[in-house]
Protein backbone atom coordinates (compact mmCIF):
# COMPACT_ATOMS: atom_id res chain seq x y z
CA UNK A 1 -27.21 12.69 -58.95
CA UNK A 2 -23.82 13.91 -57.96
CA UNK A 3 -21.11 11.82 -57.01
CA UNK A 4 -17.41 11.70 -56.79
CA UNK A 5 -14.84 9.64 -57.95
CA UNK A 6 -12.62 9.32 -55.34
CA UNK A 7 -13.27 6.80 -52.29
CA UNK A 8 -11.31 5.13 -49.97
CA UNK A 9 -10.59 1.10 -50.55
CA UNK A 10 -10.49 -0.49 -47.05
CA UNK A 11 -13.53 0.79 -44.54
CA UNK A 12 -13.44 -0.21 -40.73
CA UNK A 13 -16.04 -0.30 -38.50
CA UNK A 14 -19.05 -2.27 -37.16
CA UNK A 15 -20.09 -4.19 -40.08
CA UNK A 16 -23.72 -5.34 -41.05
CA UNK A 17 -23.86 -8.42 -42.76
CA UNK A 18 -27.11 -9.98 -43.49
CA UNK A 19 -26.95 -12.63 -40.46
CA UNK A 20 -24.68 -10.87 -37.95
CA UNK A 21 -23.13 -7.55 -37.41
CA UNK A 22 -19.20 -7.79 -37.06
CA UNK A 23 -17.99 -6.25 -34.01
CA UNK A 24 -15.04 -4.42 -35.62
CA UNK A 25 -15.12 -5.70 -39.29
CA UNK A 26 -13.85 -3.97 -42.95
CA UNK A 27 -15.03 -3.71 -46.18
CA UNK A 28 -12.80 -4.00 -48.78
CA UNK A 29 -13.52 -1.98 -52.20
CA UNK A 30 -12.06 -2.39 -55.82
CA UNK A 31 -13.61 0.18 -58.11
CA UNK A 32 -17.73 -0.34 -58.36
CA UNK A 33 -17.23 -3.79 -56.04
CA UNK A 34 -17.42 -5.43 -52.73
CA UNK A 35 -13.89 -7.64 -52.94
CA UNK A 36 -14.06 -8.78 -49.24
CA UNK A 37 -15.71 -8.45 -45.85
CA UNK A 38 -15.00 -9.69 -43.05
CA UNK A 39 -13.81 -9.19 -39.19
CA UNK A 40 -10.59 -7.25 -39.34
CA UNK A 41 -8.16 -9.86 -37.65
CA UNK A 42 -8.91 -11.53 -40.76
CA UNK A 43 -7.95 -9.45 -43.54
CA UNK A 44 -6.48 -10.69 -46.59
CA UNK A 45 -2.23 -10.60 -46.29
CA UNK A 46 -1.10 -7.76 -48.52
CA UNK A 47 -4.08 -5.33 -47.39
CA UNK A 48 -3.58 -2.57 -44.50
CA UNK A 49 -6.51 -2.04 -42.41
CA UNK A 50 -7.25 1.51 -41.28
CA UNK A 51 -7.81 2.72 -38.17
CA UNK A 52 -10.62 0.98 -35.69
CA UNK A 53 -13.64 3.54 -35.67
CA UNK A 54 -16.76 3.21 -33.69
CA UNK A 55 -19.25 3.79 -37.04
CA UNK A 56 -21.35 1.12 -38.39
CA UNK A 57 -21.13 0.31 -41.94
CA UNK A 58 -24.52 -0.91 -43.55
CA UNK A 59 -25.64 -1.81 -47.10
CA UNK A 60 -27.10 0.43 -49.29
CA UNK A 61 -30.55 0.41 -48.63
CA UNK A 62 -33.47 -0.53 -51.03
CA UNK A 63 -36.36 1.75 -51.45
CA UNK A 64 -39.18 -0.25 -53.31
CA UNK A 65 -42.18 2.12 -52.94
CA UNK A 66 -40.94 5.79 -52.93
CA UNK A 67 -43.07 8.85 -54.97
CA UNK A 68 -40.47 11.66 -54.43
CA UNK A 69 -38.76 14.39 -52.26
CA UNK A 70 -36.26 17.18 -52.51
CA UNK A 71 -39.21 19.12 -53.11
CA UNK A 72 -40.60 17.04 -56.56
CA UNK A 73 -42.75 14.32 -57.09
CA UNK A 74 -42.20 11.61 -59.60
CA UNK A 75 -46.12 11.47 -60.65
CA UNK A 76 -45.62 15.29 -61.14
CA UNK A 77 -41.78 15.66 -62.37
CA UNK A 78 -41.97 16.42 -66.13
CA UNK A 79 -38.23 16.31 -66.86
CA UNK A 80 -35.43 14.00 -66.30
CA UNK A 81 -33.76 16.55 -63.67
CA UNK A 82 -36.90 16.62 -61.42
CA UNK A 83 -37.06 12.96 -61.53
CA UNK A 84 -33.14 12.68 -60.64
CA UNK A 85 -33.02 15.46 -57.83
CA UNK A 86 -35.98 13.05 -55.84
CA UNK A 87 -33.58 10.44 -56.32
CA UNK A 88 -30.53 12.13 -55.08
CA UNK A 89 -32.37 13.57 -52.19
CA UNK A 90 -32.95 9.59 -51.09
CA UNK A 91 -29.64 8.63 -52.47
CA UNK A 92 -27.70 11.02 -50.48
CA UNK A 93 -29.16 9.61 -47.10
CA UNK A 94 -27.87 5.84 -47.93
CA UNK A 95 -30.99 4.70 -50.51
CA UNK A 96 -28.66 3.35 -52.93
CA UNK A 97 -31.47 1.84 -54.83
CA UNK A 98 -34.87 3.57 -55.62
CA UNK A 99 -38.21 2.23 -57.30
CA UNK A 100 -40.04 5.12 -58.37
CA UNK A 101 -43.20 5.19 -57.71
CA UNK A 102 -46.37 6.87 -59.60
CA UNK A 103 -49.97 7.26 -58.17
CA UNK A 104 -53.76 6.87 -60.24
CA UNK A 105 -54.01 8.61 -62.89
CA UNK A 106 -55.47 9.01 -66.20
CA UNK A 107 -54.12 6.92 -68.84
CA UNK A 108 -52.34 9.05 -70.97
CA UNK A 109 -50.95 10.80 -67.62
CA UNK A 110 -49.44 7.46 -66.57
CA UNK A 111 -48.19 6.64 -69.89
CA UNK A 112 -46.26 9.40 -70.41
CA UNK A 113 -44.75 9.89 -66.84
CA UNK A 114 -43.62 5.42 -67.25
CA UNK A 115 -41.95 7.03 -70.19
CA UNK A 116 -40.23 9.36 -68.39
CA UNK A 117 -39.24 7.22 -65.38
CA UNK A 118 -38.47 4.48 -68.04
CA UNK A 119 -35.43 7.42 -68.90
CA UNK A 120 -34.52 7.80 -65.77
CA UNK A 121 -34.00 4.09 -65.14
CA UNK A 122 -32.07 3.35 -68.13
CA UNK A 123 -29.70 5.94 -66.66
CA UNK A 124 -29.16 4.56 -63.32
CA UNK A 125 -31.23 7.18 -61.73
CA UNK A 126 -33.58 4.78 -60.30
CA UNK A 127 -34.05 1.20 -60.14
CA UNK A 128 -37.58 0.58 -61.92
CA UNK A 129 -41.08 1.76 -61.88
CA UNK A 130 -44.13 1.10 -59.47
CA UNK A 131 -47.48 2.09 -60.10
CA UNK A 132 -49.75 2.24 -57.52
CA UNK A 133 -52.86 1.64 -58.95
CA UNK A 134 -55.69 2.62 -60.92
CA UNK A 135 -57.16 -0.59 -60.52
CA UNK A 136 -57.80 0.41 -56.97
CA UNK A 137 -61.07 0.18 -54.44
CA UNK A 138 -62.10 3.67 -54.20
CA UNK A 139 -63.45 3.06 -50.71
CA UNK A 140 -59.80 2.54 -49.66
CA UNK A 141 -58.31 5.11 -52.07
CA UNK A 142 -56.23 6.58 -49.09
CA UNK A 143 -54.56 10.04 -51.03
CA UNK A 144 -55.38 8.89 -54.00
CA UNK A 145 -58.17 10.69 -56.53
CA UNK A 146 -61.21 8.05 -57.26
CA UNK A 147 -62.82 9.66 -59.96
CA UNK A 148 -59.36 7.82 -62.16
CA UNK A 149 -59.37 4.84 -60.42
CA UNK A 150 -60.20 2.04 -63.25
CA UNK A 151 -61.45 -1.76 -63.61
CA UNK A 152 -58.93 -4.37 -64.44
CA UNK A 153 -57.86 -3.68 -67.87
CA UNK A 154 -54.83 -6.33 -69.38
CA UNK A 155 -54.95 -4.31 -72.28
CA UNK A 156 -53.50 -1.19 -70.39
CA UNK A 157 -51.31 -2.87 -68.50
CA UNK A 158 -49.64 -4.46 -71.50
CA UNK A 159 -49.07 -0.40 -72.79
CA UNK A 160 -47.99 0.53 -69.60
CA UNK A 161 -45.23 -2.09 -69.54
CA UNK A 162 -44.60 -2.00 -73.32
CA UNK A 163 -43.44 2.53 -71.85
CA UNK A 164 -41.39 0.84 -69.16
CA UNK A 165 -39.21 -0.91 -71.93
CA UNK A 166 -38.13 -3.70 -69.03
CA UNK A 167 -38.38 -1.53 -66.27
CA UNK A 168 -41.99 -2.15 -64.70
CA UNK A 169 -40.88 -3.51 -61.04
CA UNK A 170 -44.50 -3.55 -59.83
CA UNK A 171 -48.14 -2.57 -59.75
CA UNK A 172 -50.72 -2.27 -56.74
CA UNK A 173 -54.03 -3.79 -57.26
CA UNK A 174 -57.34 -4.61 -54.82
CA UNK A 175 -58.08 -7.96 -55.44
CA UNK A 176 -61.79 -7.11 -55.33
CA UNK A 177 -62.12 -4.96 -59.01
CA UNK A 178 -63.76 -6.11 -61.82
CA UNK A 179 -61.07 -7.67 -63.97
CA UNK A 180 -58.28 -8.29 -61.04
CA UNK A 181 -57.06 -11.56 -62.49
CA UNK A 182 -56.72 -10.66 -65.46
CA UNK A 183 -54.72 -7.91 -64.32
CA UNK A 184 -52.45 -9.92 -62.16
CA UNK A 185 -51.73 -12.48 -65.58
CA UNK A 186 -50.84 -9.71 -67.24
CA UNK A 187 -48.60 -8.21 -65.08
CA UNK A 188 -46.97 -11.42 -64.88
CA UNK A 189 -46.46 -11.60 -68.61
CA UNK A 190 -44.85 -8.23 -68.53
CA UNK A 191 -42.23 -9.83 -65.95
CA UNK A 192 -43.79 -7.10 -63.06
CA UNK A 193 -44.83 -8.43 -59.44
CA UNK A 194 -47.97 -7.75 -58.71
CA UNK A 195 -48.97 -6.20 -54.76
CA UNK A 196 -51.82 -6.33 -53.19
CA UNK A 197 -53.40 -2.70 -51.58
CA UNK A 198 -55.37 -0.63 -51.08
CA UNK A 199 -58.28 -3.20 -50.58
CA UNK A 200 -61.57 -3.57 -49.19
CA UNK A 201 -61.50 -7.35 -49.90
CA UNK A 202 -62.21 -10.35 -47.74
CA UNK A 203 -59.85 -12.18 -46.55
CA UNK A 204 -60.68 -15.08 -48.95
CA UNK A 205 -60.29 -12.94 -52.21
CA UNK A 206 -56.88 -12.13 -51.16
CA UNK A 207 -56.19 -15.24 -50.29
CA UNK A 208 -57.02 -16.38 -53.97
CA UNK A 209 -54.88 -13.54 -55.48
CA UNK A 210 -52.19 -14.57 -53.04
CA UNK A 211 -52.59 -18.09 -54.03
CA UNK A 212 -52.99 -17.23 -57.88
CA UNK A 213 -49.76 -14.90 -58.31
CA UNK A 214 -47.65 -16.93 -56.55
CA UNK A 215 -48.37 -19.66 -59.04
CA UNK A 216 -48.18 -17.60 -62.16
CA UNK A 217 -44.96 -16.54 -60.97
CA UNK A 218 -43.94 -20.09 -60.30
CA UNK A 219 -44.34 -20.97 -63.61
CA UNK A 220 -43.06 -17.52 -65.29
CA UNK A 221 -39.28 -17.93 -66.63
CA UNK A 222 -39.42 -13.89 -66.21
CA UNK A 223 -40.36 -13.39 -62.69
CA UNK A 224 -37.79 -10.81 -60.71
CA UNK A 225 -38.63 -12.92 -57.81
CA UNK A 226 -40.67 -15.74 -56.99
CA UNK A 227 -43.11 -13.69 -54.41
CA UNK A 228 -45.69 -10.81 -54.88
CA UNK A 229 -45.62 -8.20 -52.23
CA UNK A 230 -48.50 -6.16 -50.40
CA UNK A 231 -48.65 -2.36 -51.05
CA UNK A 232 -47.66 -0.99 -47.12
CA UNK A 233 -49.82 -3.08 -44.88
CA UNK A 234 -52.40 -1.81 -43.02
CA UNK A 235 -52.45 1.16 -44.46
CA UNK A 236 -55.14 1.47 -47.42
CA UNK A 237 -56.75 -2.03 -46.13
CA UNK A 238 -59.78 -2.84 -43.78
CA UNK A 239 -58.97 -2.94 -40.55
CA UNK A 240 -58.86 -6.41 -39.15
CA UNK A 241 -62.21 -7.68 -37.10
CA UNK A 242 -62.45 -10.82 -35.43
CA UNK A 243 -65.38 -11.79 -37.48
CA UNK A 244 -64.04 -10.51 -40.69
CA UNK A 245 -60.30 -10.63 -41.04
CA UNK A 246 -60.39 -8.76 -44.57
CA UNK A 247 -56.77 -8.53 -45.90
CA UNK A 248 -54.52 -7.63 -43.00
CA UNK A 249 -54.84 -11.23 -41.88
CA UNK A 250 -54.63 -13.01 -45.34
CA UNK A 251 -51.65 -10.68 -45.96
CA UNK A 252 -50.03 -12.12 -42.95
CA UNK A 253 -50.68 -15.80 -43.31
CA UNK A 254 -49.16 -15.55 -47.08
CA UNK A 255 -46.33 -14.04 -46.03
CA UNK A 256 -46.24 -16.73 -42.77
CA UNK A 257 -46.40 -19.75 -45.74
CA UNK A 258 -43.36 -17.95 -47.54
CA UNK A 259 -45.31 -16.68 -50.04
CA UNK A 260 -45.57 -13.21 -49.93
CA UNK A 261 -43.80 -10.31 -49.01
CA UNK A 262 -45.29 -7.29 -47.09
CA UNK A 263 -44.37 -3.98 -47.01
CA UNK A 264 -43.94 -1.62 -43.89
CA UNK A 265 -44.12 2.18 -43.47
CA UNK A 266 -42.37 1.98 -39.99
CA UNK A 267 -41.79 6.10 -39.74
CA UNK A 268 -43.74 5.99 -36.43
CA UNK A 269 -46.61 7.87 -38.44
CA UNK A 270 -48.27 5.24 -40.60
CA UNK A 271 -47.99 2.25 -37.83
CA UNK A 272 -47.39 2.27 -34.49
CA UNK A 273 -44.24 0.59 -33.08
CA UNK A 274 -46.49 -2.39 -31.51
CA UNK A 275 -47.39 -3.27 -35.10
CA UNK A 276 -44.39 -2.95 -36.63
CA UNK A 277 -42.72 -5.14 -33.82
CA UNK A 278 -45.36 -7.65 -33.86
CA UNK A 279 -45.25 -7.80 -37.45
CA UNK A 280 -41.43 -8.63 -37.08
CA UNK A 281 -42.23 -11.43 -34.48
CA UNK A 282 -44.98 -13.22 -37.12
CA UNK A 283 -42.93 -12.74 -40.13
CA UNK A 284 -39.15 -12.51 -39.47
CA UNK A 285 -37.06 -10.10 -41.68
CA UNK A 286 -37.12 -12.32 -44.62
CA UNK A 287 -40.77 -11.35 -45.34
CA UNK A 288 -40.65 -7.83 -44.83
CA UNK A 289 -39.82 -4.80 -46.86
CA UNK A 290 -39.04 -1.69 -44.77
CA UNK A 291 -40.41 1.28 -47.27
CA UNK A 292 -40.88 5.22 -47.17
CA UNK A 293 -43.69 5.99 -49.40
CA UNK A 294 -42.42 9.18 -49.46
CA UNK A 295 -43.74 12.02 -51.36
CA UNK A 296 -42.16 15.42 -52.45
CA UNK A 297 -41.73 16.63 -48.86
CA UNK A 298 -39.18 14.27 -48.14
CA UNK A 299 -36.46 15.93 -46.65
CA UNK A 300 -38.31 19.56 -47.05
CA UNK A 301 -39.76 21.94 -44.72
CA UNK A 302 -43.77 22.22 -43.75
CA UNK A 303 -46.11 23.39 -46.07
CA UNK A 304 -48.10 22.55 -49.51
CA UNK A 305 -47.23 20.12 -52.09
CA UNK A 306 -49.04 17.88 -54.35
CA UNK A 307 -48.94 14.31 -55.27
CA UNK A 308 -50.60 13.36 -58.60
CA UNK A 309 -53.87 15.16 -58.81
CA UNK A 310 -54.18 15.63 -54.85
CA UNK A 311 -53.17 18.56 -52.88
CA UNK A 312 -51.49 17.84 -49.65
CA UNK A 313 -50.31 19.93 -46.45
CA UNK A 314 -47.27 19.28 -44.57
CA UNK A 315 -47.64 19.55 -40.83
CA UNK A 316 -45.43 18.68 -38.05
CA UNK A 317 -43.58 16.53 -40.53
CA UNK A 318 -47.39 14.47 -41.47
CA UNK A 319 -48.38 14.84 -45.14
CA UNK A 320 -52.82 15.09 -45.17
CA UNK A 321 -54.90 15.54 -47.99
CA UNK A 322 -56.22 18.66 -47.89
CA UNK A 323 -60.07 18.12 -48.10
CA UNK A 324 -62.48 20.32 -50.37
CA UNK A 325 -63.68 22.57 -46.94
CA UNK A 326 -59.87 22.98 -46.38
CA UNK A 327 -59.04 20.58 -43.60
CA UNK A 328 -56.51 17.62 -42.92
CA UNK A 329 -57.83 14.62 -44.59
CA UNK A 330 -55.84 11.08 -45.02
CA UNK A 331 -52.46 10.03 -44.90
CA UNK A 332 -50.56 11.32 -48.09
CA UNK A 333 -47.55 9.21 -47.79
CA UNK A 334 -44.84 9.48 -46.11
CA UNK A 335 -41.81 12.92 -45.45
CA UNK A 336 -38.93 10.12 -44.17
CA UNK A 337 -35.75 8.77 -45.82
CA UNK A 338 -35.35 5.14 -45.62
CA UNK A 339 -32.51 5.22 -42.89
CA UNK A 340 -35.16 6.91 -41.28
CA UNK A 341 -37.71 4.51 -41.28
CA UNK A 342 -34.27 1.66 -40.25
CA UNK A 343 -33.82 4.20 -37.31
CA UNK A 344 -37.21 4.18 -35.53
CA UNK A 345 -37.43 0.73 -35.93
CA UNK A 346 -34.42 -0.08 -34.35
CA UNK A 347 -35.00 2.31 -31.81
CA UNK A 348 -37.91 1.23 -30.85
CA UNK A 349 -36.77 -2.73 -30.53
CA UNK A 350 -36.11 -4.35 -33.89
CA UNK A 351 -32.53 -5.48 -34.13
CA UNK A 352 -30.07 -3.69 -36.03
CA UNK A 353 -29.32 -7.03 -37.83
CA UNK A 354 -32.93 -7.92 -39.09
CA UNK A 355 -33.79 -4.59 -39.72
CA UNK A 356 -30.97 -3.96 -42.25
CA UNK A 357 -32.14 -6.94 -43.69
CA UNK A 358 -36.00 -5.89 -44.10
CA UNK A 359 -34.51 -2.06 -45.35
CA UNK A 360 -31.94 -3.73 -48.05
CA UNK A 361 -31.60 -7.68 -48.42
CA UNK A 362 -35.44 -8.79 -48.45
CA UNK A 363 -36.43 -5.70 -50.62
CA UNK A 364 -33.29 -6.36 -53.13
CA UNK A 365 -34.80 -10.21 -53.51
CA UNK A 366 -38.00 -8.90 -54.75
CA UNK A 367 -36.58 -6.66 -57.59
CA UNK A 368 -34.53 -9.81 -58.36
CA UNK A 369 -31.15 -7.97 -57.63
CA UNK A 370 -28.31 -10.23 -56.20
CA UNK A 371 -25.88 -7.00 -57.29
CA UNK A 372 -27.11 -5.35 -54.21
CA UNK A 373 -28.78 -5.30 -51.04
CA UNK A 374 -25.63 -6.85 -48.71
CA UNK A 375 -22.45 -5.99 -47.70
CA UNK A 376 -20.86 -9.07 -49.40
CA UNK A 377 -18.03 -10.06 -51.52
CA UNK A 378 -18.73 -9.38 -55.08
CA UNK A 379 -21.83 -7.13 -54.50
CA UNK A 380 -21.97 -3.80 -55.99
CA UNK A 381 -20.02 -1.05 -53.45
CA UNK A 382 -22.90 0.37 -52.02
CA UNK A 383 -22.18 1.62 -48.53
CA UNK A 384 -23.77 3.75 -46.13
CA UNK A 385 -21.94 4.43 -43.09
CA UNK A 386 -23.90 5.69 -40.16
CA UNK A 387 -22.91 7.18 -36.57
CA UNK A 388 -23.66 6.00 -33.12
CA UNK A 389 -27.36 7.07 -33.58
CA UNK A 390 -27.50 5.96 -37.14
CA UNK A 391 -27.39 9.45 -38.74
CA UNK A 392 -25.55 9.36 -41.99
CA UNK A 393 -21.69 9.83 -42.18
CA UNK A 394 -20.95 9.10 -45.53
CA UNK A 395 -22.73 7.11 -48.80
CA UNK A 396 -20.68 5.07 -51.28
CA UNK A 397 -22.60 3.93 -54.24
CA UNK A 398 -20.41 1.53 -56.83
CA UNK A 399 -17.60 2.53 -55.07
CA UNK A 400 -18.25 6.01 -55.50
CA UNK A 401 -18.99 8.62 -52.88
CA UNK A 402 -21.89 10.69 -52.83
CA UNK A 403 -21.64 13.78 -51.80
């Protein structure tokens, strides 16, 4: 991660609070800290504001489910440096915060990589650990390699979180394997959220996972945040009939009651804008976590990469599994930087205002940071100032510019 020390203290601009967007507004920063915004009329007496401008100053934004780019992969990167050049290529396009995210694997392959990312996070390089999966339905295993997927087993989740040392965000699990509960207690214990994906269930198993996390973490005094989430819907889920709602629907009416919070991969490949805008209309921004899923090619040109155990081609910007007879096979995550992901959806109706919440506010309340995640006095500096078309100008993170 490379950053420099020097950074203005007043910024002016359209600013993007999480309720309105301040037509000509500053920010006002003292060394890692937000000490004021607000419209400029208003400044504080004693400060000078700069210069109107016609960019738009947003948040840092909050990447909860994100398994590389720059070229590496976190369930691949065997060093710290691999692990901190995926971050930086997400950092230096306004992701000021980063969950790293690791895919099914065997178990010494995930224990040692938590290790690793465990490093990483105790340096600053990314914000905490997902692990998506192995307790997985293999009939929904989207890019992900079967033959490792697992049963519910507490006892590995406990040595999984016990490599994190404090740093275990999340884990996806189908609420239909042998040993789910279990699995969802334990993650609990460990102070993790657990998410609900890649799923074949019925719609009444999730709803009793739904129903059943949400009270463990009720009573937990070590909960990041008082809601699970649900590993990007749609994707890796049944499809929704009208005689069998499987988990899209239950998904939904959790996240309706307040009690969940679902994740989006809004880069125009994964879901189409309908869905993403009807998903805003149900839910509201409040329930929704904008997130990349990105793997390795992130930010990269076309061509071959891998992600865990799975080989995957690059195509017109779409990452595919590349099947055994050499052809395009699922989904393998996503190529797009967060801002990205804010762009299309905005573009394509969302307002600016609720989508900079779903991209950096809601996803901050789930990892339980109130450090980050607004543009708000006493937050941490992190800044991401964006052109007319929302194209990145300039990233502060702590009061620090990225560069």
């Amino acid at each position: 991660m490379t950053e420099h020390t020097a950074s203005p203290s007043l910024l002016r601009g359209r600013v993007v609070t999480p309720s309105t967007a301040i037509p000509d507004g500053v920010v006002v920063i003292e060394g890692e800290r937000l000490a004021w915004v607000g419209p400029a009329e208003r400044l504080p007496a004693g400060l000078t504001a700069p210069a109107p401008s016609d960019l738009t100053l947003l948040p840092g934004l909050v990447d909860l489910h994100c398994h590389g780019g720059g070229g590496t992969s976190f369930p691949d990167a065997g060093t710290g440096a691999e692990v901190a050049r995926a971050a930086d290529e997400h950092l230096r396009h306004g992701t000021t915060t980063l969950v790293a995210s690791l895919v099914t694997a065997p178990a010494d392959v995930l224990l040692a990589r938590t290790a690793l990312l465990a490093d990483a996070a105790d340096a600053g390089v990314v914000a905490g650990i997902h692990l998506e999966g192995p307790f997985l339905s293999a009939d929904r295993c989207g890019a992900q390699n079967p033959a490792d997927m697992l049963a519910g087993d507490p006892a590995l989740v406990r040595s999984i979180a016990h490599a994190a040392r404090g740093h275990l965000v999340t884990m996806t699990v189908a609420p239909e394997v042998d040993g789910a509960h279990d699995v969802l207690e334990a993650l609990v214990e460990a102070g993790a959220l657990p998410s609900i994906g890649h799923t074949d269930a019925s719609a009444e198993q999730v709803d009793a996972a739904a129903d059943r996390t949400f009270d463990l973490l009720a009573a937990s005094d070590a909960a990041r945040s008082e809601r699970p989430t649900a590993t990007h819907l749609f994707n890796g889920m049944r499809p929704v009939h009208h005689r069998d709602p499987g988990p899209v629907t239950a998904c939904l009416a959790a996240a309706a009651r307040g009690e969940l919070v679902v994740e989006l991969v809004a880069d125009g490949t994964h879901l189409a804008a309908g869905t993403v805008r009807a998903v805003f209309d149900l839910l509201g921004a409040d329930s929704i976590a904008l997130v990349t899923d990105a793997m390795a090619a992130a930010g990269m040109p076309d061509g071959d990469y891998q992600l865990g155990p799975m080989a995957v081609r690059v195509a017109d910007g779409v990452a595919r599994i590349v099947t055994e007879d050499g052809h395009a096979g699922a989904i393998a995550g996503g190529t797009a930087h967060l801002l990205d992901v804010l762009r299309f959806v905005v573009t394509h109706g969302v307002p600016l205002v609720e989508a900079v919440r779903a991209a950096a506010t809601t996803p901050a309340t789930v990892l339980g940071r109130r450090d980050v995640g607004a543009l708000a006095a006493g937050r941490r500096a992190d800044v991401l100032v964006v052109d007319a078309a929302l194209q990145p100008v300039r990233v502060l993170r702590a009061g620090r510019q990225v560069g």
